[in-house]
N, C-alpha and C. Protein backbone atom coordinates (compact mmCIF):
# COMPACT_ATOMS: atom_id res chain seq x y z
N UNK A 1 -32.47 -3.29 -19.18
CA UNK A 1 -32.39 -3.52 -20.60
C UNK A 1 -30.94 -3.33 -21.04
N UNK A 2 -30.51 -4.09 -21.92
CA UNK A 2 -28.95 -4.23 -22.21
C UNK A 2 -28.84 -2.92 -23.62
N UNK A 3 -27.78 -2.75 -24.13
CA UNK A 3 -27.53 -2.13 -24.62
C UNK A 3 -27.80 -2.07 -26.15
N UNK A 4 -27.26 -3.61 -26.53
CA UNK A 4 -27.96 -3.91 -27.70
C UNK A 4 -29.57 -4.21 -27.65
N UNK A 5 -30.17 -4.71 -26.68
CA UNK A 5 -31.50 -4.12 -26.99
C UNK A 5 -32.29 -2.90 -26.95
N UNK A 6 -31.49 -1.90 -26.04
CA UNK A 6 -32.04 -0.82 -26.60
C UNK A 6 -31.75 -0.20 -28.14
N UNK A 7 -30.54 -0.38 -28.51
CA UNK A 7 -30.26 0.12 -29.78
C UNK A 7 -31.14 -0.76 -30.58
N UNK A 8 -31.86 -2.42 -30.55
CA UNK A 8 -32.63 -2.92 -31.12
C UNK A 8 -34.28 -1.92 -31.27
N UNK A 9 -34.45 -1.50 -29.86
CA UNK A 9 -35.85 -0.93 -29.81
C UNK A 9 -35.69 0.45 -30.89
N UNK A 10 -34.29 1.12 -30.88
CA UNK A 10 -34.36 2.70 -31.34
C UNK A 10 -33.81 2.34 -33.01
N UNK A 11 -34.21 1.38 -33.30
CA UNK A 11 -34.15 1.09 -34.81
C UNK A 11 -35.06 0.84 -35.29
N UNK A 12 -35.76 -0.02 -34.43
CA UNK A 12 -37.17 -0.11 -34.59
C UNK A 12 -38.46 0.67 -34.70
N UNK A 13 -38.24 1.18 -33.66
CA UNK A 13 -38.64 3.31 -33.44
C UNK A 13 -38.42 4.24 -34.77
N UNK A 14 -37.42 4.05 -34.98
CA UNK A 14 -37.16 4.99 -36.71
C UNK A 14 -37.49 4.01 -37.79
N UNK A 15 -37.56 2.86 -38.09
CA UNK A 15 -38.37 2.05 -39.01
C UNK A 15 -39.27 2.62 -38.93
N UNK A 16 -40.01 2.61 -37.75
CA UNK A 16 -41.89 2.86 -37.92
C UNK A 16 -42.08 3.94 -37.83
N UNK A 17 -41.21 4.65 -38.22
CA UNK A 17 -41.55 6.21 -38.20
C UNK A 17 -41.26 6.41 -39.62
N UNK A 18 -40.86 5.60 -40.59
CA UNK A 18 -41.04 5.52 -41.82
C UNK A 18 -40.38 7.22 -42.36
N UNK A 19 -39.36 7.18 -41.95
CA UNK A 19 -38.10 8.44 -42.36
C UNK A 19 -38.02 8.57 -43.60
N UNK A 20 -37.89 9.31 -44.00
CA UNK A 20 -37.25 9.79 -45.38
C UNK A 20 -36.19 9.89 -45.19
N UNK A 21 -35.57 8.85 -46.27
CA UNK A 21 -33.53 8.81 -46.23
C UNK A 21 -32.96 9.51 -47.49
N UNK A 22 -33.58 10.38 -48.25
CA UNK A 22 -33.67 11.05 -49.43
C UNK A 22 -33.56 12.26 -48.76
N UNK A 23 -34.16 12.99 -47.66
CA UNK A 23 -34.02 14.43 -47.11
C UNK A 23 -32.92 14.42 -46.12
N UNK A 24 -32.09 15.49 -46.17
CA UNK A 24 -31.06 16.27 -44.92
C UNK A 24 -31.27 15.15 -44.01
N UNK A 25 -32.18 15.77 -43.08
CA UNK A 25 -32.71 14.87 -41.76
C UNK A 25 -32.48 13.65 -41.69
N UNK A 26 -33.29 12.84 -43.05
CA UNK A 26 -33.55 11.42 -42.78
C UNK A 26 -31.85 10.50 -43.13
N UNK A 27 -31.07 11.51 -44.11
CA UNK A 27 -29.91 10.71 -44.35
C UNK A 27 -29.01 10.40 -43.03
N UNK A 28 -29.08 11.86 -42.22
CA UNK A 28 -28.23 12.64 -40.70
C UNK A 28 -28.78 11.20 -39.98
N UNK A 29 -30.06 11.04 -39.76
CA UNK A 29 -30.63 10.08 -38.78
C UNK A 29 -30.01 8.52 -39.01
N UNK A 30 -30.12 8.18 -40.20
CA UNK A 30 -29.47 7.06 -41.12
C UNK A 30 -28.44 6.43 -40.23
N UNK A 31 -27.45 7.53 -40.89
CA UNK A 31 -26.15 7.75 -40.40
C UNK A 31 -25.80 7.32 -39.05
N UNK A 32 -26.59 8.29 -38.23
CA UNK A 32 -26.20 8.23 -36.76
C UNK A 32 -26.43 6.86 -36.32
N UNK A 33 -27.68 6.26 -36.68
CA UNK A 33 -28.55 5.07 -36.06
C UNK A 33 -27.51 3.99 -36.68
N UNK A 34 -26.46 3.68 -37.93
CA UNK A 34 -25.17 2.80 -38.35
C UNK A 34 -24.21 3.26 -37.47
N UNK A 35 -23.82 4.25 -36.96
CA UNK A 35 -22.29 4.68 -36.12
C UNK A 35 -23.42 3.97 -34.72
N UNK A 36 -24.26 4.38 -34.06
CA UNK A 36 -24.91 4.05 -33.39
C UNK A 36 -24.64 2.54 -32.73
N UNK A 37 -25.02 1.81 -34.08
CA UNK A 37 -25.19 0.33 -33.30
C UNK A 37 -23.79 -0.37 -34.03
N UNK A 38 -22.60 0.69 -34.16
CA UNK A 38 -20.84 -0.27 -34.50
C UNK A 38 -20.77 0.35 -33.52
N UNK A 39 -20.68 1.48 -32.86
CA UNK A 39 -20.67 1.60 -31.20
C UNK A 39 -20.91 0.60 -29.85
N UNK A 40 -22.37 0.29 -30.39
CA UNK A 40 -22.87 -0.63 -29.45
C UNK A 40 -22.41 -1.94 -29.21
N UNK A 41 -22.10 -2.38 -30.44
CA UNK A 41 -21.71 -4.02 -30.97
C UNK A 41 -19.91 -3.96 -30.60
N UNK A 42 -19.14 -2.62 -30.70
CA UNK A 42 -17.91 -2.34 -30.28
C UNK A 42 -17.97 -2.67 -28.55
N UNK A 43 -18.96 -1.66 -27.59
CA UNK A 43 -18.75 -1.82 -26.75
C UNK A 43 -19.43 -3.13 -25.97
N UNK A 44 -19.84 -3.65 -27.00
CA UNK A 44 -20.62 -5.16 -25.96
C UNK A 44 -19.21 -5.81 -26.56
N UNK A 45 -18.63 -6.12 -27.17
CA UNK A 45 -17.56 -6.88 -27.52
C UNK A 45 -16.39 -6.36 -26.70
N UNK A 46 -16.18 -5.57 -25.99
CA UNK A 46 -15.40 -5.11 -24.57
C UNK A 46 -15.52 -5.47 -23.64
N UNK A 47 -16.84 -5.35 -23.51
CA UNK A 47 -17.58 -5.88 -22.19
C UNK A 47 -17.41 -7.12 -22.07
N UNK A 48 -17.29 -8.43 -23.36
CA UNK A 48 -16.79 -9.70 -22.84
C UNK A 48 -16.09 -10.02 -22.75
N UNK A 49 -14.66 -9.15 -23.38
CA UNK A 49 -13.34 -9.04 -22.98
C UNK A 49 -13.01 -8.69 -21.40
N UNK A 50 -13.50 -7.63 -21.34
CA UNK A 50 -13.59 -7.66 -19.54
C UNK A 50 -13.91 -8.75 -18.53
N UNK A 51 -15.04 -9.39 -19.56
CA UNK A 51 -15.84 -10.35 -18.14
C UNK A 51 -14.32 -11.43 -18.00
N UNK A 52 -14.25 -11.68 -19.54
CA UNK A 52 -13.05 -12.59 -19.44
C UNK A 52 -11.58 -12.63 -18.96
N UNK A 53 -11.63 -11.68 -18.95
CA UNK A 53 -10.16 -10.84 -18.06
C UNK A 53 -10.61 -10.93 -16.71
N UNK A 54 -11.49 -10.20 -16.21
CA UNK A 54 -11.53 -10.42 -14.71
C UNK A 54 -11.48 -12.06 -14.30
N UNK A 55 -12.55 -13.22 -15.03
CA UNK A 55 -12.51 -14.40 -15.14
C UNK A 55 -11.00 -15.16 -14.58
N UNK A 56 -10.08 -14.22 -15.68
CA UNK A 56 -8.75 -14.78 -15.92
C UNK A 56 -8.02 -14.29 -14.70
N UNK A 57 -8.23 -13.11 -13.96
CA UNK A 57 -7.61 -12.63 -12.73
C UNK A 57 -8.01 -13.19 -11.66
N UNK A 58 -9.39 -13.70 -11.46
CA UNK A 58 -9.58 -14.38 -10.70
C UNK A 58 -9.13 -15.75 -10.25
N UNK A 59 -8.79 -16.48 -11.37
CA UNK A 59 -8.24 -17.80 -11.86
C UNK A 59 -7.13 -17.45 -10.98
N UNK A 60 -6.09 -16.32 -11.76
CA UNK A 60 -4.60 -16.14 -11.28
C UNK A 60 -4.53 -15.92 -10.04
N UNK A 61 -5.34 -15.40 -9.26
CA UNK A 61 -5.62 -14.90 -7.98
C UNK A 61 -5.35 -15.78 -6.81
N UNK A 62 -6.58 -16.85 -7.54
CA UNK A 62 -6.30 -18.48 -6.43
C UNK A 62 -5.32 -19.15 -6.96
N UNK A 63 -4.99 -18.93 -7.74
CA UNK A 63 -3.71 -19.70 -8.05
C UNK A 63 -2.32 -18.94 -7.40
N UNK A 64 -2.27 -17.96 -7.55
CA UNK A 64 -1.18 -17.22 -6.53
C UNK A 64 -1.48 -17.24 -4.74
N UNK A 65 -2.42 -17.37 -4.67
CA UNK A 65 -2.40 -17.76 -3.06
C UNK A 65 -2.35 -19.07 -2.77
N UNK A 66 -2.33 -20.08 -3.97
CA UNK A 66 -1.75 -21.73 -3.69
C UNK A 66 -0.56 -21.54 -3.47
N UNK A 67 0.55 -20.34 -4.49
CA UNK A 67 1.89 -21.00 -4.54
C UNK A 67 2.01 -20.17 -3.29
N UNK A 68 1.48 -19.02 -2.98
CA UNK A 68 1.72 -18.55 -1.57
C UNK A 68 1.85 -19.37 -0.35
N UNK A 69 0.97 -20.29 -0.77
CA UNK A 69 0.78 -21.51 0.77
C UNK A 69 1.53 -21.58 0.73
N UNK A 70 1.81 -22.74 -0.52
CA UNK A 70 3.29 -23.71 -1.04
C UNK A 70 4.67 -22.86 -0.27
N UNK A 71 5.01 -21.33 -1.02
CA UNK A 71 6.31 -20.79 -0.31
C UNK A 71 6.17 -20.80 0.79
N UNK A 72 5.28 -19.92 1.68
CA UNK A 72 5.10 -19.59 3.11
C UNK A 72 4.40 -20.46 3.69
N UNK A 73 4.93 -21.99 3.85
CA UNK A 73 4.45 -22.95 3.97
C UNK A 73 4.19 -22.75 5.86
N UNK A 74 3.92 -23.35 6.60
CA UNK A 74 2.85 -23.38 8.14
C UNK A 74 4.30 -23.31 8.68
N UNK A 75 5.78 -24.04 7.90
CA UNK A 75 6.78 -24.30 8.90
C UNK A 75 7.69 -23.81 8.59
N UNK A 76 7.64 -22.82 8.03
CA UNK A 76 8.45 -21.72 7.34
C UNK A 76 8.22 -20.22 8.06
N UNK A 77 9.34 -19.96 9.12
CA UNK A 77 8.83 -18.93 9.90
C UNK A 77 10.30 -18.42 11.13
N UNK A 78 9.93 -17.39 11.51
CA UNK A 78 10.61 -16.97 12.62
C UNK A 78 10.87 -17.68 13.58
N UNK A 79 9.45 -18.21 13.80
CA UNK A 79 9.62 -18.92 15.43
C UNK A 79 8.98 -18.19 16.59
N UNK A 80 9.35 -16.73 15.83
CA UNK A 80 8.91 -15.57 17.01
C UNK A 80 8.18 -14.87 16.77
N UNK A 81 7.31 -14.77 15.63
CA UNK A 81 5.90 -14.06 15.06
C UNK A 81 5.41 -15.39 14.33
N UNK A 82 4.04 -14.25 14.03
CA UNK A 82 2.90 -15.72 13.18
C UNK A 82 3.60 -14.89 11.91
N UNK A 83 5.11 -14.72 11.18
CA UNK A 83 4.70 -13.86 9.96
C UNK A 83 4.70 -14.69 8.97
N UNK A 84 4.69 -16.11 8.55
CA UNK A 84 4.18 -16.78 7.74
C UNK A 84 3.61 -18.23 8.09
N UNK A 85 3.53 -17.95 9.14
CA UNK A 85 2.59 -19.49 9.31
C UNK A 85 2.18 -19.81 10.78
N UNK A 86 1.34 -20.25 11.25
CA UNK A 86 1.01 -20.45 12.40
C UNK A 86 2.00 -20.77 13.61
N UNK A 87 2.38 -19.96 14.73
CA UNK A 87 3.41 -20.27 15.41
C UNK A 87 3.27 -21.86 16.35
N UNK A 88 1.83 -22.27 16.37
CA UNK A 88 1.18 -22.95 17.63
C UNK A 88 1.57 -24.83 16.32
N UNK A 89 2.29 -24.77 15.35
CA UNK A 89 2.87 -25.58 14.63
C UNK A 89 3.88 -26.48 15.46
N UNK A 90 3.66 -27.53 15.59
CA UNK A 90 4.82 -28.52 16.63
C UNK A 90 5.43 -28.21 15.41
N UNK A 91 5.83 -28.61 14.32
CA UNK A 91 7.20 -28.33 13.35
C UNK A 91 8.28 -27.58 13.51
N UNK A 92 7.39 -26.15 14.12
CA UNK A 92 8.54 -24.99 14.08
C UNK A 92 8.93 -25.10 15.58
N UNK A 93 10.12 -24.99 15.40
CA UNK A 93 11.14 -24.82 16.75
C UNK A 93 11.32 -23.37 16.88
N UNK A 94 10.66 -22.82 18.26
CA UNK A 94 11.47 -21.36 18.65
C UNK A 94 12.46 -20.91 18.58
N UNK A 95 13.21 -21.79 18.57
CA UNK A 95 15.08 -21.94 18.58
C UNK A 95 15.55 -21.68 17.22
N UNK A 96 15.02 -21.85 16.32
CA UNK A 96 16.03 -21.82 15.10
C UNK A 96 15.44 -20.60 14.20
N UNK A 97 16.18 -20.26 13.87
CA UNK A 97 16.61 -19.11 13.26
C UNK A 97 16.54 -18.97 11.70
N UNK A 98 15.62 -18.94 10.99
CA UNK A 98 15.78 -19.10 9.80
C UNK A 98 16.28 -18.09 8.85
N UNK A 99 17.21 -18.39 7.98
CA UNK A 99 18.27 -17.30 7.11
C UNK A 99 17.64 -17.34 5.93
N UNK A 100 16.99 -16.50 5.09
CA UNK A 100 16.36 -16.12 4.11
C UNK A 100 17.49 -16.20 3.20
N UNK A 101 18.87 -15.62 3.52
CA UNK A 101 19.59 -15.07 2.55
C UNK A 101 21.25 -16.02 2.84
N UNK A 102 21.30 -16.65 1.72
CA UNK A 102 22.25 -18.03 0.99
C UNK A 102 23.22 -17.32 1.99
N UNK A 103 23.97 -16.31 1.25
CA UNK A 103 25.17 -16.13 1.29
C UNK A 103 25.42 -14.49 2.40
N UNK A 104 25.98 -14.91 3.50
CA UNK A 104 25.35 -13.34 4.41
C UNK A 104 27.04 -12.48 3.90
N UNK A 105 26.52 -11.25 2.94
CA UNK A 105 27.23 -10.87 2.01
C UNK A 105 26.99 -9.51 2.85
N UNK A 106 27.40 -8.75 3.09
CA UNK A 106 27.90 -7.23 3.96
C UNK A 106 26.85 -6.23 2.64
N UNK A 107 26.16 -5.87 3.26
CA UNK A 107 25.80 -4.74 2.01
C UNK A 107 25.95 -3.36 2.59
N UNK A 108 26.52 -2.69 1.23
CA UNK A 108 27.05 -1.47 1.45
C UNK A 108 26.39 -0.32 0.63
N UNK A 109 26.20 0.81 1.69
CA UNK A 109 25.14 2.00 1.12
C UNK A 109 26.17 3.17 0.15
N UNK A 110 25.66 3.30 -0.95
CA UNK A 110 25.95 4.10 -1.94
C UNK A 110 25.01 5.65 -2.22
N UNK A 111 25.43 6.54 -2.56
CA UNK A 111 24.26 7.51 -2.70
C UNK A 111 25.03 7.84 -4.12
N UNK A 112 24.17 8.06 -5.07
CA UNK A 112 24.13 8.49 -6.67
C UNK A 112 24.48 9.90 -6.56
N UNK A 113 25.58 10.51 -7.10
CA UNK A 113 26.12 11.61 -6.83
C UNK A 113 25.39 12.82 -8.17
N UNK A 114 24.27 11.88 -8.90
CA UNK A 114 23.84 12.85 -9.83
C UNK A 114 22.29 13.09 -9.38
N UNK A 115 21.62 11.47 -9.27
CA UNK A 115 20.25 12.13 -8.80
C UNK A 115 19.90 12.14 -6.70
N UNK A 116 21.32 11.45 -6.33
CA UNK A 116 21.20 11.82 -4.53
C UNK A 116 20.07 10.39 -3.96
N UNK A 117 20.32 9.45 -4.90
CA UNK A 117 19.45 8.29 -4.93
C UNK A 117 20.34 7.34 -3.67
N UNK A 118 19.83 6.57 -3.04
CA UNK A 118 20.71 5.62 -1.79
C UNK A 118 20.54 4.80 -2.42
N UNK A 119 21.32 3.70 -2.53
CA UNK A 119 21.67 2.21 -3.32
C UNK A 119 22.20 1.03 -2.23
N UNK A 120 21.49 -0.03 -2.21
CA UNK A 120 22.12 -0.98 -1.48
C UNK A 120 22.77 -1.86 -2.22
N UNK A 121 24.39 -2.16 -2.06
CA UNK A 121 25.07 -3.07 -2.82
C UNK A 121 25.89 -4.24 -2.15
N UNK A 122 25.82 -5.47 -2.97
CA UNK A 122 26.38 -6.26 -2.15
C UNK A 122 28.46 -5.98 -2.81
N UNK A 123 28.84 -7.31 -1.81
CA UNK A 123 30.34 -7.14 -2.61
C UNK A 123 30.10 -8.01 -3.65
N UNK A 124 29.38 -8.37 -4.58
CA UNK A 124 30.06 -9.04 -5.86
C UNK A 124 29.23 -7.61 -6.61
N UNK A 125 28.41 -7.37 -5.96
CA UNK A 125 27.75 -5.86 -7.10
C UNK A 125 29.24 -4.63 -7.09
N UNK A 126 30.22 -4.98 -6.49
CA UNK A 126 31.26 -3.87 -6.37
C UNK A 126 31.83 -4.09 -7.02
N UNK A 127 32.25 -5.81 -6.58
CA UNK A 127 33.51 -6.62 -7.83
C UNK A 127 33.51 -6.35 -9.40
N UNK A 128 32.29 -5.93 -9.53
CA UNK A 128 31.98 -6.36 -10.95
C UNK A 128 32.30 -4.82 -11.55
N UNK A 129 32.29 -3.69 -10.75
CA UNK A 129 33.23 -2.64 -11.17
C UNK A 129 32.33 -1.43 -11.42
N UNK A 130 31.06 -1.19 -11.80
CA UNK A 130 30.05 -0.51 -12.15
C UNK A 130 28.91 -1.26 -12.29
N UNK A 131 27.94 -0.39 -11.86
CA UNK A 131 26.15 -0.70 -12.41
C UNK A 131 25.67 0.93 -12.60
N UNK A 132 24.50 0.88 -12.95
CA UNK A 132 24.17 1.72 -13.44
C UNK A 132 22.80 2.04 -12.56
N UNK A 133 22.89 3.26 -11.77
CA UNK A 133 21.71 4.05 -10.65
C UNK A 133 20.51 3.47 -11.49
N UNK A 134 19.58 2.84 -10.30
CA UNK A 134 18.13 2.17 -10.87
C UNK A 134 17.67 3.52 -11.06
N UNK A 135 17.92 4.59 -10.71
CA UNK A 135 16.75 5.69 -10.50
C UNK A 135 17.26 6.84 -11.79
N UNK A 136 18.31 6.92 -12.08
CA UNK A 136 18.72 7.78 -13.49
C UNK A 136 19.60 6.94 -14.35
N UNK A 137 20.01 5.97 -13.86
CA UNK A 137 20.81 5.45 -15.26
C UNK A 137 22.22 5.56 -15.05
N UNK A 138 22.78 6.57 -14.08
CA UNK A 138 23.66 6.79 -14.14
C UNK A 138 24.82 5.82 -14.00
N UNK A 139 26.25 5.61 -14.95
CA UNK A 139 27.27 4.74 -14.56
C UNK A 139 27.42 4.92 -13.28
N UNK A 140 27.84 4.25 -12.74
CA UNK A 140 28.65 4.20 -11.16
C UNK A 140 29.82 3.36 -11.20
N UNK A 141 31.16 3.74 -10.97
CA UNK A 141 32.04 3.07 -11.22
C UNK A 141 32.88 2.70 -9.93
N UNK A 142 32.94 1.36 -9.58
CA UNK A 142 33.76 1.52 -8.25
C UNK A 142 34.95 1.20 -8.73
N UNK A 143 35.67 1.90 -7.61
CA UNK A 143 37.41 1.76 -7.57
C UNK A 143 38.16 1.75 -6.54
N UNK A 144 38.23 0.62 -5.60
CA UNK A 144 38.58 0.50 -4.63
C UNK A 144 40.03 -0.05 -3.91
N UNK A 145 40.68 -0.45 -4.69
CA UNK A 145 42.16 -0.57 -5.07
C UNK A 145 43.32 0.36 -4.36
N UNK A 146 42.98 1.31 -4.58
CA UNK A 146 43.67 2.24 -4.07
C UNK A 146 43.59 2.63 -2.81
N UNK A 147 42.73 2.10 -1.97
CA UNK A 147 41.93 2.61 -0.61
C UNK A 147 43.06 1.74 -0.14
N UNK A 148 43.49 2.26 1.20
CA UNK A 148 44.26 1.98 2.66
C UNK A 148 43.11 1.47 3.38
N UNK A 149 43.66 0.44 4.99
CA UNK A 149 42.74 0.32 5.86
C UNK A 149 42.66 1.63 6.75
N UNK A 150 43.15 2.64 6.68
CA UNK A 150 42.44 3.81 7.15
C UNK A 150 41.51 4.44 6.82
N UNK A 151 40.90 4.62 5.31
CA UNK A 151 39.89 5.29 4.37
C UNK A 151 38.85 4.13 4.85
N UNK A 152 38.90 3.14 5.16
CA UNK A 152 38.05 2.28 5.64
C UNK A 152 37.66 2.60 7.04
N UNK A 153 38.62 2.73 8.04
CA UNK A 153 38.17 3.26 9.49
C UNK A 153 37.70 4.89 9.51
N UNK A 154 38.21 5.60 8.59
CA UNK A 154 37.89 6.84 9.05
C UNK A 154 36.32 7.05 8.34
N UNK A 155 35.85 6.07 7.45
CA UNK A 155 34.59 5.95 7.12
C UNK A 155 33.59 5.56 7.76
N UNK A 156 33.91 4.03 8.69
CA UNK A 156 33.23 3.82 9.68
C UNK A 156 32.85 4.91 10.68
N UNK A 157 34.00 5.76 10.98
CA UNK A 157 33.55 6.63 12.38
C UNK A 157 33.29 7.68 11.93
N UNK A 158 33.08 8.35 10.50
CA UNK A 158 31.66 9.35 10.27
C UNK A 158 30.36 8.76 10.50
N UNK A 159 30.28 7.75 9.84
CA UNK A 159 29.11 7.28 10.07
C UNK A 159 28.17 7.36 11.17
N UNK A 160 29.30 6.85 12.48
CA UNK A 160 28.96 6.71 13.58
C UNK A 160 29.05 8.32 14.55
């Protein structure tokens, strides 16, 4: 039984019980049985908001695993795993090497000296002089001008 029909039956129930809405009791009962069924009529009007939302996620759902095909198309791949498309594809050549990334730009590790956050930056994210730590906000200002090619080697071989 749904919700609005039970609140149909328990109105019905206090009709035929022929209440007095003139005494304490019968006004209290009144009352409750109106908050009662703007409750009910509130939460069935949710409930088809939901159906319709999930409806709508579902929609988006198959529709995001179309454009998924579309990107990670059968011949779009390593060569050397199945990680986006079937390797057993005559299209894909074992041999080639596919570069995800336009421009192969050196990225360089930063740590946020306020919250100890690691940052990966490319060189035009340096050029540009500051950004601001994804993780506190903080300015970060580079200044690299002044550096020798030694502050450069003697950096490499802490590392290492």
């Amino acid at each position: 039984m749904k919700l609005t029909e039970k609140m149909s039956y328990l109105k019905g129930l206090m009709d035929g019980l022929e209440l007095d809405r003139s005494t304490k009791e019968g006004k209290i009962l009144a009352q409750m049985s109106e908050v009662l069924e703007e409750i009910v009529l509130y939460v069935d009007d949710l409930q088809s908001q939901v159906d319709e939302l999930t409806e709508l996620c579902d929609i988006l759902d198959e529709d995001l695993g179309s454009v998924e095909d579309e990107i990670y198309d059968e011949d779009f791949g390593c060569g050397e795993c199945d990680c986006f498309g079937d390797d057993d594809d005559e299209d894909v050549d074992d041999d080639d090497d596919y570069d995800f990334d336009d421009d192969d730009d050196e990225l360089y590790e930063i740590t946020c000296p306020t919250c100890g956050d690691t940052i990966l930056l490319d060189e035009g994210m340096i050029d540009e002089g500051s950004i601001n730590c994804p993780n506190c906000d903080e300015l970060l200002e580079f200044d690299y001008e002044n550096l020798t090619i030694e502050d450069f080697e003697s950096s490499d071989s802490e590392e290492e």
